[in-house]
Protein backbone atom coordinates (compact mmCIF):
# COMPACT_ATOMS: atom_id res chain seq x y z
CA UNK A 1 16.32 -16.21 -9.94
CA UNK A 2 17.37 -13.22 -8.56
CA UNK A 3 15.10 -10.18 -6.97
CA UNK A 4 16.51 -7.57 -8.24
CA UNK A 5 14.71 -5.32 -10.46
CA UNK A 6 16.45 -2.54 -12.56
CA UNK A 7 16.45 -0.85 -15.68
CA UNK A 8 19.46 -4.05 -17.07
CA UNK A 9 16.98 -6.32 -16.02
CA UNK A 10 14.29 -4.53 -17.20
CA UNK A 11 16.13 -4.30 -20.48
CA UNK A 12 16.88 -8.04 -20.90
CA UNK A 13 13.22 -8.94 -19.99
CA UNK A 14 11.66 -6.94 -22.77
CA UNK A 15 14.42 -8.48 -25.72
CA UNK A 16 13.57 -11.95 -24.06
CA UNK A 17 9.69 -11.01 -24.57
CA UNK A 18 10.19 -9.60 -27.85
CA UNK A 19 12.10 -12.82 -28.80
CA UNK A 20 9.81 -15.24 -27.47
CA UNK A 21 8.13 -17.41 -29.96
CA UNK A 22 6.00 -19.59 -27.88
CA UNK A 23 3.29 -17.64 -25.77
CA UNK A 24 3.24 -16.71 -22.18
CA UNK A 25 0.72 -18.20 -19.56
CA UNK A 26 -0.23 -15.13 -18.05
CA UNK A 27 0.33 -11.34 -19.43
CA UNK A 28 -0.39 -8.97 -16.75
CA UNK A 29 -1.77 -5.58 -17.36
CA UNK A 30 -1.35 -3.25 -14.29
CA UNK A 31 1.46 -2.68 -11.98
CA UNK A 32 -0.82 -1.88 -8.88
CA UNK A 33 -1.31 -4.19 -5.87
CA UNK A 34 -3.62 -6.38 -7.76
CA UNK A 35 -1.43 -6.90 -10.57
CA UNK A 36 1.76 -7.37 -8.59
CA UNK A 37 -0.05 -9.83 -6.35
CA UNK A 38 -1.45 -12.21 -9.00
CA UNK A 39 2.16 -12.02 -10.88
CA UNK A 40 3.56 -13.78 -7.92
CA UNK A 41 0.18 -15.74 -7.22
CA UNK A 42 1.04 -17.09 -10.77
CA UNK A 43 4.37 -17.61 -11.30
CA UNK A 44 5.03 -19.29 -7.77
CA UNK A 45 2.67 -21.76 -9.00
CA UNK A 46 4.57 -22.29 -12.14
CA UNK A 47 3.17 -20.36 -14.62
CA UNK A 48 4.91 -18.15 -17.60
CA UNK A 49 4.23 -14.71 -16.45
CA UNK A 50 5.15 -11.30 -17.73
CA UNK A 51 3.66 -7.70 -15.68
CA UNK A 52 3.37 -4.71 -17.88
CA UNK A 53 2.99 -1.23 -16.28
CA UNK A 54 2.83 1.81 -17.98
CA UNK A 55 4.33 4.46 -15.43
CA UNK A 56 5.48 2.78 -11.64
CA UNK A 57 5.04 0.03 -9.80
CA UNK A 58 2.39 1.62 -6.95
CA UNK A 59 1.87 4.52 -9.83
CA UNK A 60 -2.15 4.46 -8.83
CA UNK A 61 -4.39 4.04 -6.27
CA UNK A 62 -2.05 1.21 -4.71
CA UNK A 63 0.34 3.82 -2.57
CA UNK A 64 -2.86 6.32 -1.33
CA UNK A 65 -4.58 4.34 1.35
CA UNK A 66 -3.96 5.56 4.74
CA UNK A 67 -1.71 2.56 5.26
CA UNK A 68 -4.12 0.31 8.13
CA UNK A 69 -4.59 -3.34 7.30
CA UNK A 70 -8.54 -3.18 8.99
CA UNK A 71 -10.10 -6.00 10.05
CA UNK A 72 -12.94 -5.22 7.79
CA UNK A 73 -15.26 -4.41 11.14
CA UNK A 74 -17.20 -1.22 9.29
CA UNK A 75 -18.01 -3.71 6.79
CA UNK A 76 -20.62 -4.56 9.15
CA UNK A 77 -22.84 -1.74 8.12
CA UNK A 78 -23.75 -2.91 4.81
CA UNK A 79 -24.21 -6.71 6.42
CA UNK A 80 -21.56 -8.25 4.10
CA UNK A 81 -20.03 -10.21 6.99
CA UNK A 82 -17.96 -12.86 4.94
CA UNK A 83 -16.16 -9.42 3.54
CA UNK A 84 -15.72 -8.75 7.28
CA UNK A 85 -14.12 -12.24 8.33
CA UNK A 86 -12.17 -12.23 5.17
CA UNK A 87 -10.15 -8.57 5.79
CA UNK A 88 -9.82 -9.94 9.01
CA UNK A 89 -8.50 -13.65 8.28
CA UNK A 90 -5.95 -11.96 5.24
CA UNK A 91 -4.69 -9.17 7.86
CA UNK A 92 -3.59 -11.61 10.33
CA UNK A 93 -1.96 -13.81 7.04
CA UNK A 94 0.02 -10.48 6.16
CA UNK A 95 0.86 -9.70 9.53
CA UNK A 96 1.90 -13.09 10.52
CA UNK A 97 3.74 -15.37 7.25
CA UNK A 98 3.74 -12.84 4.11
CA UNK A 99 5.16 -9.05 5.48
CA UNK A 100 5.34 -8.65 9.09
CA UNK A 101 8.66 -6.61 8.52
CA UNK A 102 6.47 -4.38 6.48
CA UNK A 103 3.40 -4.97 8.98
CA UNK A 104 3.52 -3.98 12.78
CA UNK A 105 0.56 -3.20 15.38
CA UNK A 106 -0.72 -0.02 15.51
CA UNK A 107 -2.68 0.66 18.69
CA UNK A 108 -5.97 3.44 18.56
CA UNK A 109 -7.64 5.62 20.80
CA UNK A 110 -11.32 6.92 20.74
CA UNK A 111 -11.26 9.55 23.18
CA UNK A 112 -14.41 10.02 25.12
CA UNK A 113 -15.93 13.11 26.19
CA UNK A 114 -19.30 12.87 24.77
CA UNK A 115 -22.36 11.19 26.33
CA UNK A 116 -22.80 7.86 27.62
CA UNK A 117 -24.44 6.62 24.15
CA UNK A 118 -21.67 7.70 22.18
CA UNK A 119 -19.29 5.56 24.44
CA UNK A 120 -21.57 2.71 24.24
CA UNK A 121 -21.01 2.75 20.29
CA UNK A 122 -17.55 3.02 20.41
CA UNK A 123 -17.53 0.42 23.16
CA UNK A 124 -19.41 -2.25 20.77
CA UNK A 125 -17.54 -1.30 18.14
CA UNK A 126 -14.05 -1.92 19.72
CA UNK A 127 -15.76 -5.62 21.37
CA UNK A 128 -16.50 -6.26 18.19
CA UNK A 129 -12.95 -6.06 17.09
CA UNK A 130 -11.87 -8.61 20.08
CA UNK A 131 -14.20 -11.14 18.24
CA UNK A 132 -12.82 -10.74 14.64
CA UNK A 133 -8.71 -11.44 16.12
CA UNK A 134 -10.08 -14.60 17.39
CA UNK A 135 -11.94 -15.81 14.46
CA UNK A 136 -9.43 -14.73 12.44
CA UNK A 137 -7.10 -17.14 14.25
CA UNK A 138 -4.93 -13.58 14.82
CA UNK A 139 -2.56 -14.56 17.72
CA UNK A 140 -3.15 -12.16 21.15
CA UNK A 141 0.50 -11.23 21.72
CA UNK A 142 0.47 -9.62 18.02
CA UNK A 143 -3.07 -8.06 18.73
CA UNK A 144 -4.28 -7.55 22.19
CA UNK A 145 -7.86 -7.09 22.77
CA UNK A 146 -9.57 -3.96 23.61
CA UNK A 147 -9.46 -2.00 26.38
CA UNK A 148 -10.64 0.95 28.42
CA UNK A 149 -7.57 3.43 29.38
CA UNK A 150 -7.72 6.50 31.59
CA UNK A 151 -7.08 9.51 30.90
CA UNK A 152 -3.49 9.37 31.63
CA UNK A 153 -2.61 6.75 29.55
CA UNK A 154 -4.49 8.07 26.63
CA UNK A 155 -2.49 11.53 26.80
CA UNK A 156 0.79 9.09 26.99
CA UNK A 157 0.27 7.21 23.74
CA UNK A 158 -1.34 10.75 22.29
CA UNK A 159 0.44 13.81 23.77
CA UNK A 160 -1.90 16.64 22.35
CA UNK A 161 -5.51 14.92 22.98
CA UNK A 162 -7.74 17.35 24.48
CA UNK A 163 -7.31 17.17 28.20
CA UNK A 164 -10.64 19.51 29.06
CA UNK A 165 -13.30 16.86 29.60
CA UNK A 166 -11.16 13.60 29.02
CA UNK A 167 -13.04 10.56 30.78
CA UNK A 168 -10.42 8.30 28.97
CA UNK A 169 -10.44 6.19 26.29
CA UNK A 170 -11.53 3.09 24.16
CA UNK A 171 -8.45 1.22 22.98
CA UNK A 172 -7.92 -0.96 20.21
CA UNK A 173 -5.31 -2.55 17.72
CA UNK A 174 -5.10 -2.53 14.17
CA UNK A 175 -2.19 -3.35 11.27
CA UNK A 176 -0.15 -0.58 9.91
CA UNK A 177 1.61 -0.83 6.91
CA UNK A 178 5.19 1.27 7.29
CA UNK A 179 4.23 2.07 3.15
CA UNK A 180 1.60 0.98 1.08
CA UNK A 181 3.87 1.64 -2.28
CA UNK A 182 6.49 -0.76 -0.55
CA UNK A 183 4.60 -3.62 -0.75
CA UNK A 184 3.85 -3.65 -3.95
CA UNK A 185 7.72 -3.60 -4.36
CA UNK A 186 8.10 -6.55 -2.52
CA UNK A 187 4.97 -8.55 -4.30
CA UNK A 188 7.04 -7.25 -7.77
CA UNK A 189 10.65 -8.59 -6.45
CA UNK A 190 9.55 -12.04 -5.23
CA UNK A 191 7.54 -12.98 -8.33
CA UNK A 192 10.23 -11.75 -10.10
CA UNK A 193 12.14 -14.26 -8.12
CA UNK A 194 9.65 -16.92 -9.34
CA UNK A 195 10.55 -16.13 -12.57
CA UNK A 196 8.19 -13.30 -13.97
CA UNK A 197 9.39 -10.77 -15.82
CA UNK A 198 8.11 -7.42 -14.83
CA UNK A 199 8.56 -4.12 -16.84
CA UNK A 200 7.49 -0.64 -16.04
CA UNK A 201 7.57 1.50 -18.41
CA UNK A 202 5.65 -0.38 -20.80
CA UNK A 203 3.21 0.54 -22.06
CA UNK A 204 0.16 -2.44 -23.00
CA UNK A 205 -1.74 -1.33 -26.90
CA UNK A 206 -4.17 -2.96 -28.82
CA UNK A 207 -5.20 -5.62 -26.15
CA UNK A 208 -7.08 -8.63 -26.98
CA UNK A 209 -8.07 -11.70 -25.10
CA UNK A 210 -4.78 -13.67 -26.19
CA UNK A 211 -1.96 -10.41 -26.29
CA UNK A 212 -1.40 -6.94 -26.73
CA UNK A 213 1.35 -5.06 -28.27
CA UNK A 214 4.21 -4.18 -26.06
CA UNK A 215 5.52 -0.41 -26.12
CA UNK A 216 9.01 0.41 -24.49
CA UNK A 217 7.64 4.21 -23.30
CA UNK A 218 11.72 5.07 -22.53
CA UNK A 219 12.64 3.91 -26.47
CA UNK A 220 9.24 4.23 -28.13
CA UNK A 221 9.75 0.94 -29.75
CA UNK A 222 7.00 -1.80 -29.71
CA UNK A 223 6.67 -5.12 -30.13
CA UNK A 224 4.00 -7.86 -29.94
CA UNK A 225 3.67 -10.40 -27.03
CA UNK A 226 1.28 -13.78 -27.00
CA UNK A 227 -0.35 -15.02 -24.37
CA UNK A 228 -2.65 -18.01 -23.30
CA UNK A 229 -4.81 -15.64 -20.90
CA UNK A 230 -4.55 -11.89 -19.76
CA UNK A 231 -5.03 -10.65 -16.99
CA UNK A 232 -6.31 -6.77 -16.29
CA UNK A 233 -5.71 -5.55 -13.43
CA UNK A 234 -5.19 -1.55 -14.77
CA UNK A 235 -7.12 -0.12 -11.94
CA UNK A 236 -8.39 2.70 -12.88
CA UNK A 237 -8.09 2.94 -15.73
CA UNK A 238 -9.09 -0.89 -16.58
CA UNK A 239 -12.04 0.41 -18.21
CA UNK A 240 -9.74 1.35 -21.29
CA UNK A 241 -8.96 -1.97 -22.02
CA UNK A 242 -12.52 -3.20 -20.80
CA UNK A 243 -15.72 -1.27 -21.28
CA UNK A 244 -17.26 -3.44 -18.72
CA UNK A 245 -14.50 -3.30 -16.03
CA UNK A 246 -16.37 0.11 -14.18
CA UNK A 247 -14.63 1.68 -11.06
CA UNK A 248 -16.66 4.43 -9.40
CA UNK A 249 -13.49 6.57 -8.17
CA UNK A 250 -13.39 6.95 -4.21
CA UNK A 251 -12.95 10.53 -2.63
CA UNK A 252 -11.60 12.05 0.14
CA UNK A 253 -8.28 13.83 0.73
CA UNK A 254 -5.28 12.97 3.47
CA UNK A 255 -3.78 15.29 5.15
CA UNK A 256 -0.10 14.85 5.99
CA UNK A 257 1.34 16.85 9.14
CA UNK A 258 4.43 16.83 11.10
CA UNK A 259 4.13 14.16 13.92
CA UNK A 260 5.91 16.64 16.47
CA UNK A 261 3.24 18.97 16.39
CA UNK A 262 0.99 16.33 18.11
CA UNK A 263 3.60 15.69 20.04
CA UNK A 264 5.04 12.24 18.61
CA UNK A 265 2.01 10.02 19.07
CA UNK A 266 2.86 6.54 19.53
CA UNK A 267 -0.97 5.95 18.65
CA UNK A 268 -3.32 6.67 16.19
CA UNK A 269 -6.28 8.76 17.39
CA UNK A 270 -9.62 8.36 15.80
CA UNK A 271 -12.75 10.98 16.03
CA UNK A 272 -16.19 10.18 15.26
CA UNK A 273 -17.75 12.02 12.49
CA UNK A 274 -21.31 13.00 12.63
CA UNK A 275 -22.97 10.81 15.08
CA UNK A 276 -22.14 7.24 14.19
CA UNK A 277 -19.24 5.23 15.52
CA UNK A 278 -18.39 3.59 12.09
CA UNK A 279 -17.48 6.87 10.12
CA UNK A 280 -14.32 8.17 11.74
CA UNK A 281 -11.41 10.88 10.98
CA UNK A 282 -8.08 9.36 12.15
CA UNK A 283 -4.51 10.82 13.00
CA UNK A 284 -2.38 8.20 12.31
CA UNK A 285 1.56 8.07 13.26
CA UNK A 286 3.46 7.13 9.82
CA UNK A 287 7.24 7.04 8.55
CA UNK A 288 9.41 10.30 8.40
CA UNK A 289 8.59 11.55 11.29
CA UNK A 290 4.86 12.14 10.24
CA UNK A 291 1.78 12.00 10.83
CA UNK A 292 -1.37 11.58 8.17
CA UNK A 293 -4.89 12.58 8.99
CA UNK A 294 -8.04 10.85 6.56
CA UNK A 295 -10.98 9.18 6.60
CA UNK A 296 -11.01 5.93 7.61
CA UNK A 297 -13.89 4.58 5.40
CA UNK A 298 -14.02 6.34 1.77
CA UNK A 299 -17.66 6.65 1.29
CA UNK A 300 -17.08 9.97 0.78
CA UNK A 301 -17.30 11.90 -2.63
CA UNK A 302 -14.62 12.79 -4.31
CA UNK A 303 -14.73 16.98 -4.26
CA UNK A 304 -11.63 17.69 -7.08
CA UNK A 305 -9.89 15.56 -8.93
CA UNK A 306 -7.27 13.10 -8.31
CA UNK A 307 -4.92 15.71 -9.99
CA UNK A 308 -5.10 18.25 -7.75
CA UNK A 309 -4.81 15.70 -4.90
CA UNK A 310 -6.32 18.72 -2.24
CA UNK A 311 -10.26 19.41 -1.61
CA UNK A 312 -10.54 22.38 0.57
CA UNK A 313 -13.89 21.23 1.54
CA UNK A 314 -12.09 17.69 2.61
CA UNK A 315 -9.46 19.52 4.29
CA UNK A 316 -12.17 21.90 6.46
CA UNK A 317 -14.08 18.96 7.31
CA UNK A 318 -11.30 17.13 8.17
CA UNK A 319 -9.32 19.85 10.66
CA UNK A 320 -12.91 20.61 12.16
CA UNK A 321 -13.14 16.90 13.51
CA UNK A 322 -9.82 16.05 14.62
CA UNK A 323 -9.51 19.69 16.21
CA UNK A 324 -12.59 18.87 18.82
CA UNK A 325 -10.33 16.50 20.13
CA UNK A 326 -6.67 17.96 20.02
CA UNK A 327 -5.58 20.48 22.74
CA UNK A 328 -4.21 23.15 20.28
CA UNK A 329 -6.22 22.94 17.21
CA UNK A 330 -4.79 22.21 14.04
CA UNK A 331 -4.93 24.72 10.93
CA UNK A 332 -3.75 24.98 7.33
CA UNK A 333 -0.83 26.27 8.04
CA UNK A 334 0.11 23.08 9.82
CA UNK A 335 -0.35 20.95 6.72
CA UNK A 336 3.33 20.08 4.98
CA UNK A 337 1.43 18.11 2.16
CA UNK A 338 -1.73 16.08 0.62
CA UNK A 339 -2.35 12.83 -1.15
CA UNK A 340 -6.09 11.91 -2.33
CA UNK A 341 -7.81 8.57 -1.12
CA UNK A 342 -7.28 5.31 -2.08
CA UNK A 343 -10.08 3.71 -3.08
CA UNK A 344 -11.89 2.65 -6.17
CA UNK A 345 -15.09 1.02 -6.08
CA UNK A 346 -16.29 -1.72 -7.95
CA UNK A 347 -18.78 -2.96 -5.47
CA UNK A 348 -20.92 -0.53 -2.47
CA UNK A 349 -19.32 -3.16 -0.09
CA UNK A 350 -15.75 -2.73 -1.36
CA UNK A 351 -15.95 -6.57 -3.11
CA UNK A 352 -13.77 -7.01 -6.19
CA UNK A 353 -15.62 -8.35 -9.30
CA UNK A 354 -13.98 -10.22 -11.54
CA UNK A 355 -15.18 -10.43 -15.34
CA UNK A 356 -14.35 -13.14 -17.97
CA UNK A 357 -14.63 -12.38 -21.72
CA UNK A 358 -12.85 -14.62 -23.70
CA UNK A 359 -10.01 -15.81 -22.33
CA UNK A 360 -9.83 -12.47 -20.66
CA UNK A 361 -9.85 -11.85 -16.96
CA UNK A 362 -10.87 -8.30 -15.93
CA UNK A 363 -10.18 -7.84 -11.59
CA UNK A 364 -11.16 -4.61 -10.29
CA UNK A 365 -12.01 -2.83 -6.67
CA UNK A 366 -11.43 -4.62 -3.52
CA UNK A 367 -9.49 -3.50 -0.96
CA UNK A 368 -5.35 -3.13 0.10
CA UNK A 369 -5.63 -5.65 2.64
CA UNK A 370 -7.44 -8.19 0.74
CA UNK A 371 -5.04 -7.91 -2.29
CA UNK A 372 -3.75 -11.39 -1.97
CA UNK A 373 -6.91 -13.24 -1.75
CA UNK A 374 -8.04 -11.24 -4.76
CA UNK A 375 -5.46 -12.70 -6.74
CA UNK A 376 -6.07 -16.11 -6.22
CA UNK A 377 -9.06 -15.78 -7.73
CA UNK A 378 -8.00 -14.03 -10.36
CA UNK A 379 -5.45 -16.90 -10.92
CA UNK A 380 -8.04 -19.55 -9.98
CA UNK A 381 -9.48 -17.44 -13.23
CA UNK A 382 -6.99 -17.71 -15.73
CA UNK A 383 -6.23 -21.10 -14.99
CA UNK A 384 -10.04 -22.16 -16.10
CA UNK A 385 -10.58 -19.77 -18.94
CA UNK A 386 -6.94 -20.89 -20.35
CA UNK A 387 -6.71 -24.11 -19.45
CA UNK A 388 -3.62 -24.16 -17.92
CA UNK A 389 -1.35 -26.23 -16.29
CA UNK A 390 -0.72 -24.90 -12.93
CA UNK A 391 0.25 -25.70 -9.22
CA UNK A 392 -1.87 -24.53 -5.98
CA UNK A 393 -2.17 -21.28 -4.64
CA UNK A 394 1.06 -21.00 -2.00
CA UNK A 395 1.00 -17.65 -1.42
CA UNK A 396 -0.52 -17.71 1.80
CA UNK A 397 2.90 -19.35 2.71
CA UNK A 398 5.45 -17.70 1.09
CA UNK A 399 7.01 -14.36 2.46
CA UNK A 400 7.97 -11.79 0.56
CA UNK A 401 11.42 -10.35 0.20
CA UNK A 402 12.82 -9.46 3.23
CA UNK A 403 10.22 -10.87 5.73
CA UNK A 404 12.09 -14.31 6.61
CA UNK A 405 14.76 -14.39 9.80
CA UNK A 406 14.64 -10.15 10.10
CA UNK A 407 15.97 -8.82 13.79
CA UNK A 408 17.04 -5.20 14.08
CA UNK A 409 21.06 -4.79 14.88
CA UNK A 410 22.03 -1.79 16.71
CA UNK A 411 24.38 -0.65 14.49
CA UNK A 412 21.85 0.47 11.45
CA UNK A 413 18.52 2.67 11.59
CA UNK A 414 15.87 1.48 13.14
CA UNK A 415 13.70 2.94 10.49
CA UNK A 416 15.24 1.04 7.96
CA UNK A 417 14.80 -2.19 9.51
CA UNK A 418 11.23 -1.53 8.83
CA UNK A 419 11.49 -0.44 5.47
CA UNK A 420 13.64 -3.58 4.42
CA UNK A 421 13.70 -6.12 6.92
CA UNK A 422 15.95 -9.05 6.66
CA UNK A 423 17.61 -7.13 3.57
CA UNK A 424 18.57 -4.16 5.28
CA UNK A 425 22.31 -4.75 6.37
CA UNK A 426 22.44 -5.86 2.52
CA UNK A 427 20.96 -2.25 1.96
CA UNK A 428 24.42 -0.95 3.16
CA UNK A 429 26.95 -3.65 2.36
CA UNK A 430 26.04 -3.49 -1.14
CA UNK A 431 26.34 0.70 -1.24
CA UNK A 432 28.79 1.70 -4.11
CA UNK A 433 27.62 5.20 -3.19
CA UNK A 434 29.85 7.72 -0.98
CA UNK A 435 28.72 8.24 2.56
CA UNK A 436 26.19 5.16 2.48
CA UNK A 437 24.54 6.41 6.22
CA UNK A 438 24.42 9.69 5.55
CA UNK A 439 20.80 11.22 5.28
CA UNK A 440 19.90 12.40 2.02
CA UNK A 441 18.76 15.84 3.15
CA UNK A 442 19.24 16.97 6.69
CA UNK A 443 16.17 16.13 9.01
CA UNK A 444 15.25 13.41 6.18
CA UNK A 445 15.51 10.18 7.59
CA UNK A 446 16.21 8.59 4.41
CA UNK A 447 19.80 7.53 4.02
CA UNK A 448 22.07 7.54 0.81
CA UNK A 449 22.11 4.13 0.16
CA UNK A 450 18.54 3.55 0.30
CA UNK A 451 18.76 6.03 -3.00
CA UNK A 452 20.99 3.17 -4.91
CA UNK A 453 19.19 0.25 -3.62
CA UNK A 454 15.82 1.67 -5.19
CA UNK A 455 17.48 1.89 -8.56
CA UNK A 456 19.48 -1.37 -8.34
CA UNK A 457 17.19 -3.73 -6.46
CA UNK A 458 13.59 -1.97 -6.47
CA UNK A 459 13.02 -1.06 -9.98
CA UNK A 460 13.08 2.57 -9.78
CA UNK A 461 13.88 4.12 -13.21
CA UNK A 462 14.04 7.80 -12.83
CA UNK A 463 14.35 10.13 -9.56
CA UNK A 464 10.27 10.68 -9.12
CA UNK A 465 10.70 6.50 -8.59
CA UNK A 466 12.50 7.21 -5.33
CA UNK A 467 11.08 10.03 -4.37
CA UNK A 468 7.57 9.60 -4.66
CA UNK A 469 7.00 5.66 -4.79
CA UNK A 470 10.53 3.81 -2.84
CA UNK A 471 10.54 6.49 -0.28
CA UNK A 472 7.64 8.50 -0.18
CA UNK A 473 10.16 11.76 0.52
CA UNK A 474 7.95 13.35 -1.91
CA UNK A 475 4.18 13.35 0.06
CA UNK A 476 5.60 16.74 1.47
CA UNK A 477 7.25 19.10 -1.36
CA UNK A 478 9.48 21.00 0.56
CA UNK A 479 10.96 17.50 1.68
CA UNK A 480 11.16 16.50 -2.52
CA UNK A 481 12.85 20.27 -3.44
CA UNK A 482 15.80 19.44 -0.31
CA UNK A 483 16.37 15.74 -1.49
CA UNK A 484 16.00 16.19 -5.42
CA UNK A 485 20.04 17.69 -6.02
CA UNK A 486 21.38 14.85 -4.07
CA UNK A 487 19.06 12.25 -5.13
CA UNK A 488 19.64 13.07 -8.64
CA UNK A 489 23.31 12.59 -8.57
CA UNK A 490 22.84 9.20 -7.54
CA UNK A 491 20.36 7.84 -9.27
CA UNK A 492 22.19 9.18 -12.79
CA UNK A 493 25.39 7.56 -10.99
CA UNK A 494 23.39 4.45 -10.27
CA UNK A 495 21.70 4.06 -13.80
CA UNK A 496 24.51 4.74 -15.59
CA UNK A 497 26.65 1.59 -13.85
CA UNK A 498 23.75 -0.79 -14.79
């Protein structure tokens, strides 16, 4: 079947669901990481599988990590050390077979200035690191161990670290995803491909253990849907559908800056908050020519809602750390935008739990990088408490859209070629719209046809689709406000051809 997803697509699979007679396998409540990951889990085994979301694919906590893939090292603190191995073993499996054109290598520095016992921390920490990549089986050209770097080549991968008192630095390597909000695209588009229908939009009432009723939120009209087990994975707000599925909402704020004002790091940079070595503030290098600043662990509580998306307390605390290691401090004025942290907590050491009741399956908390893991046992799940017929879990085999025989050509945008991978020449070939390389807003890199491939390949049904979940144009508003007029025009273009 075909990847595409789009609102004629989207159409067809809600008459076909409406129609159906017999029930599905698996209906799947939640268009998050979790549920896009065990709709392809299932339906590449085989199984009849339908994903309802109510808003956006990525519409919750799914697109606000700070995009790293860890290796699960600060686990260490709590002593859960098969969580540890586990983030490592499913980084290097995302890194290596299911996204690496989503996934590259992201190299840190911890500058030191401090005391010897402050080094020695960060030293053990980043050693540390070295023995996860090998038991991970994480190959050494794709992550090279840590190292100590002078203070020369720490101000060349990170222009404005402080100079005054710089012995050097610790260095180590980590996974960056290019977007968070893009993968769970790509998990969407190749289940789809296996052959489950997925529709946003649509909204999941009354559940029970064996359906729910189905409500088009574009047409208002509803319709009830059978299944042999569902499957919620609502994030959250999973605790509407289960009383018993409890997240504890993570805190924290990110701050989102423009990279040239640290003078185009080609690293991330991570601080030390308080005294430990495992609490950090990091500056990390991202897409669109920016840069986001965050906590790297979310243990932090959450001071505002998710709403308002921007603590001031979060953003003092975070300025004040990062600024005792930049040479020209930071201030508010240098923020372009906020997004609040991703993380909801079903466990103190970030473990998903997954409930049964009936032939219900509840899956909440856990972490971005462990998504796919997660899954399978939510799968593994289903398959029990419905007795169904099913295959083995391939997923740790089978790339996702885009990741298989990708190589950049000179002739398109780098940045796209991480965006879309093997389907990025098909990003342009396939443009209906005028001026396909054309940037969508000057000093946006962002072209035109990326805007028609979101709405005819990737699902997106309206313009705050593309501009806050395909393309993440819209983390900084004044970005959004110069992109809406043109992105607009295409999108109603685009929609109305389909």
């Amino acid at each position: 079947m075909t990847t595409s997803l789009n609102a004629a697509r989207r159409r067809a699979d809600l008459a076909a669901l409406a129609d159906r007679e017999s029930p599905l396998d698996l209906l799947v409540i939640g268009g998050g990481v979790t549920g896009a990951g065990v709709a392809l889990d299932a339906a590449s085994r085989g199984l009849r599988v339908a994903l309802v979301e109510a808003n956006d694919l990525a519409f919750g906590t799914s697109r606000w990590s700070n995009k790293l893939l860890h290796s699960g090292l600060s686990y260490l603190t709590t002593g859960h050390l098969p969580m540890v191995l586990e983030c490592a073993r499913e980084r290097r499996i995302l890194m290596t077979a299911i996204a690496p054109h989503l996934v590259s290598p992201l190299r840190h520095v911890y500058p030191l200035y401090g005391p010897e016992p402050r080094a020695m921390r960060v030293r053990l920490g980043t050693s540390l690191a070295k023995g996860l990549r090998k038991a991970s089986g994480t190959p050494y050209e794709l992550m090279p161990p840590p190292a100590r770097i002078d203070a020369l080549d720490t101000i060349r991968l990170f222009p404005e670290v402080r100079r005054e008192g710089l012995r050097g630095a610790r260095s180590s390597v980590d996974g960056q995803l290019v977007d968070d909000a893009r993968l769970v695209v790509g998990l969407a588009r190749t289940a789809a491909a296996f052959g489950a229908s997925v529709c946003t939009c649509t909204r999941a009432e009354n559940v029970t253990d064996y359906g729910a009723r189905l409500v088009d939120t574009l047409t208002g009209e509803g319709f009830d849907v059978y299944a042999r087990t569902v499957v919620n994975a609502a994030g959250r707000w999973a605790e509407g559908i289960d009383r018993e599925a409890v997240l504890e909402q993570g805190g924290g704020t990110h701050l989102v800056v423009d990279a040239a004002r640290l003078g185009n790091p080609v690293a991330g940079l991570s601080v030390p908050l308080g005294e430990t070595a495992s609490d950090l503030v990091s500056i990390l290098p991202a897409q669109l020519g920016r840069a986001y600043i965050g906590f790297t662990r979310g243990d932090f509580p959450a001071v505002g809602s998710v709403e308002s998306q921007r603590s001031s307390s979060d953003i003092d605390v975070l300025l004040s750390v990062v600024n005792t290691a930049l040479q020209v401090p930071l201030t508010p004025a240098d923020i372009l935008g906020t997004f609040p942290g991703g993380s909801d907590l079903a466990d103190p050491t970030r473990r998903h739990r997954i409930r049964l009741s009936g032939t219900m399956v509840s899956v909440v908390g856990g972490t971005l990088t462990t998504y796919r893991r997660r899954a399978q046992e939510t799968v593994d799940a289903a398959i029990t408490v419905g007795d169904l017929a099913a295959g083995p879990c391939i997923t740790e085999t089978t790339p996702l859209i885009g990741a298989s025989g990708f190589a950049p050509h000179n002739s398109l945008p780098a940045s796209a070629f991480a965006r879309y991978g093997s389907e990025t020449a098909a990003v342009f070939e396939r443009a209906t719209v005028a001026a396909p390389h054309d940037q969508i807003a000057p000093g946006i890199d962002v072209t035109r046809a990326e805007i028609e491939f979101a709405v005819r390949h990737e699902g997106a049904l309206c313009v705050d689709d593309v501009l806050d979940r395909r393309t993440r144009i819209g983390l900084v508003a004044a970005d959004a406000d110069a992109a809406r007029h043109a992105v607009t025009d295409i999108v109603t273009e685009t929609l109305a051809a389909l």
